[in-house]
Protein backbone atom coordinates (compact mmCIF):
# COMPACT_ATOMS: atom_id res chain seq x y z
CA UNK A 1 16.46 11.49 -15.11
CA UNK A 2 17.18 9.37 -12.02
CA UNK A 3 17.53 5.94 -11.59
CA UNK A 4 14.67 3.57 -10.37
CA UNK A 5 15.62 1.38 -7.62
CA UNK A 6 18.43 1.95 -5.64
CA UNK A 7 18.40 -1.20 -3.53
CA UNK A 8 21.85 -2.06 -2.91
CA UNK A 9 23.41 0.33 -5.12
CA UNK A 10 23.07 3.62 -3.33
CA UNK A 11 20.69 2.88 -0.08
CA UNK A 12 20.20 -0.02 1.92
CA UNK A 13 17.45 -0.54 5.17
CA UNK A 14 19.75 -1.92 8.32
CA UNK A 15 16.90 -3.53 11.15
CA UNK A 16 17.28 -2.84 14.55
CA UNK A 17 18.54 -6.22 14.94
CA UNK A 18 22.06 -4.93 12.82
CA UNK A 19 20.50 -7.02 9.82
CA UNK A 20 21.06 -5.55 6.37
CA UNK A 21 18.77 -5.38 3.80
CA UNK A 22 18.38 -4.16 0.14
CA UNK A 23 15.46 -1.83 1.59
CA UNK A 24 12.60 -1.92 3.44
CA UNK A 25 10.32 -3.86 1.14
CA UNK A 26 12.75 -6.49 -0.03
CA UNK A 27 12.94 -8.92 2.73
CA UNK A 28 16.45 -10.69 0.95
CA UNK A 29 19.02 -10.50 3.98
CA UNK A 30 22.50 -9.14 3.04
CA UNK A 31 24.10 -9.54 6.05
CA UNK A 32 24.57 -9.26 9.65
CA UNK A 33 26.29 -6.23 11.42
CA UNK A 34 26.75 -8.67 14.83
CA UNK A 35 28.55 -10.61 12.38
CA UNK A 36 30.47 -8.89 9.77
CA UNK A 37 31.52 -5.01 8.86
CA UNK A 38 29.26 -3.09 6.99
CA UNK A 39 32.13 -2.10 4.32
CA UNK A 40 32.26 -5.94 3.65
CA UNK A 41 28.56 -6.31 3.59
CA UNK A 42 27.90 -3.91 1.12
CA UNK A 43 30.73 -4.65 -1.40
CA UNK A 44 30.49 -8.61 -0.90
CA UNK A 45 27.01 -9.88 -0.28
CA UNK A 46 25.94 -12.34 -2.99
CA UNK A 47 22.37 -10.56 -2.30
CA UNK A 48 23.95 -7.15 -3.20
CA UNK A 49 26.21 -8.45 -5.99
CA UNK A 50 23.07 -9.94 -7.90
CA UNK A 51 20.92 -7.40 -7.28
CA UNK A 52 23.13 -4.94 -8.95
CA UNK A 53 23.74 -6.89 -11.75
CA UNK A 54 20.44 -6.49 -14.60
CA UNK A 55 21.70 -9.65 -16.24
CA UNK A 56 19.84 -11.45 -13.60
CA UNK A 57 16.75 -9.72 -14.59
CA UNK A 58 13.83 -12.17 -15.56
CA UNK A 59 10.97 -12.09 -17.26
CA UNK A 60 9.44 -9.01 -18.46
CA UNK A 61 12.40 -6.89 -16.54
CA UNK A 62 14.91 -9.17 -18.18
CA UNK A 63 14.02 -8.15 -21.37
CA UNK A 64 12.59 -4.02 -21.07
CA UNK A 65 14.36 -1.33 -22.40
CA UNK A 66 14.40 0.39 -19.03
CA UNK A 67 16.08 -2.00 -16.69
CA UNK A 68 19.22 -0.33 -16.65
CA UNK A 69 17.56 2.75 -15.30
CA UNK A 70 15.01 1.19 -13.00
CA UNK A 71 16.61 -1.74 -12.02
CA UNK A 72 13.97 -4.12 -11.97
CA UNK A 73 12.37 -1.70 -9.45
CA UNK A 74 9.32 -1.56 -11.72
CA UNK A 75 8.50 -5.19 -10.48
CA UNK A 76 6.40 -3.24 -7.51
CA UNK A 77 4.83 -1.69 -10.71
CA UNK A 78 3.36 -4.87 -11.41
CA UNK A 79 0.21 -4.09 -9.62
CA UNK A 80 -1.07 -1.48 -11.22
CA UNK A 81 -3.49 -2.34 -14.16
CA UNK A 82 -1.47 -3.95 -17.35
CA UNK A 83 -2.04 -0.74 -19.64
CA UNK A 84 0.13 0.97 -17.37
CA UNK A 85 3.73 0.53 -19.01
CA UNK A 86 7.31 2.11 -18.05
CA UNK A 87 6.44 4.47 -20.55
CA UNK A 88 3.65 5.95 -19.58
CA UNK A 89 5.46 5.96 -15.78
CA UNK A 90 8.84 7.69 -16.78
CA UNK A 91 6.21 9.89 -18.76
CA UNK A 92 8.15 9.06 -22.59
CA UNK A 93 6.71 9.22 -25.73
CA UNK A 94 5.12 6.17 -27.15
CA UNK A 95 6.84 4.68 -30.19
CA UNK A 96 5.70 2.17 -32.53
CA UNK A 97 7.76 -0.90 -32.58
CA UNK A 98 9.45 -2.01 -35.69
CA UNK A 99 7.97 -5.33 -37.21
């Protein structure tokens, strides 16, 4: 299985401007090439730092069994009608939770 979002973990979108971003449909500037090395972008950028981290997570992603595979990624899912869970995206088995 592979990971959901990679934003800042594996990929990143740079503008034509030199600006660094977690990707192209996160709009949460990282850095600035004109202004600092990539190298120190990418392994210091508070942006970066938090995105990677799945403690920040809130919500409904805070608290799913799959944010340390999608990352929080499946917040784009949240348009898509409310029956549709991570489950039936990463196409698992649905189990009964415990009471």
């Amino acid at each position: 299985m592979t990971k959901g979002c990679l934003a800042g973990t594996a990929v990143c979108f740079i503008s034509h401007q030199g600006e660094v971003y977690p990707c192209g449909y996160l709009p949460a500037l990282a850095g600035d090439l004109k202004k600092q090395a990539f190298a120190d972008i990418w392994e210091n950028s508070v942006v970066f730092n938090e995105l990677r981290d799945t403690n920040n997570l809130q919500g409904k992603c805070g608290c799913c069994e799959f944010r340390n595979i999608c990352m929080g990624c499946g917040r784009v899912l949240s348009r898509l009608p409310a029956t549709i869970s991570m489950r039936t995206v990463l196409r698992l088995p649905n189990r009964r939770r415990k009471v």
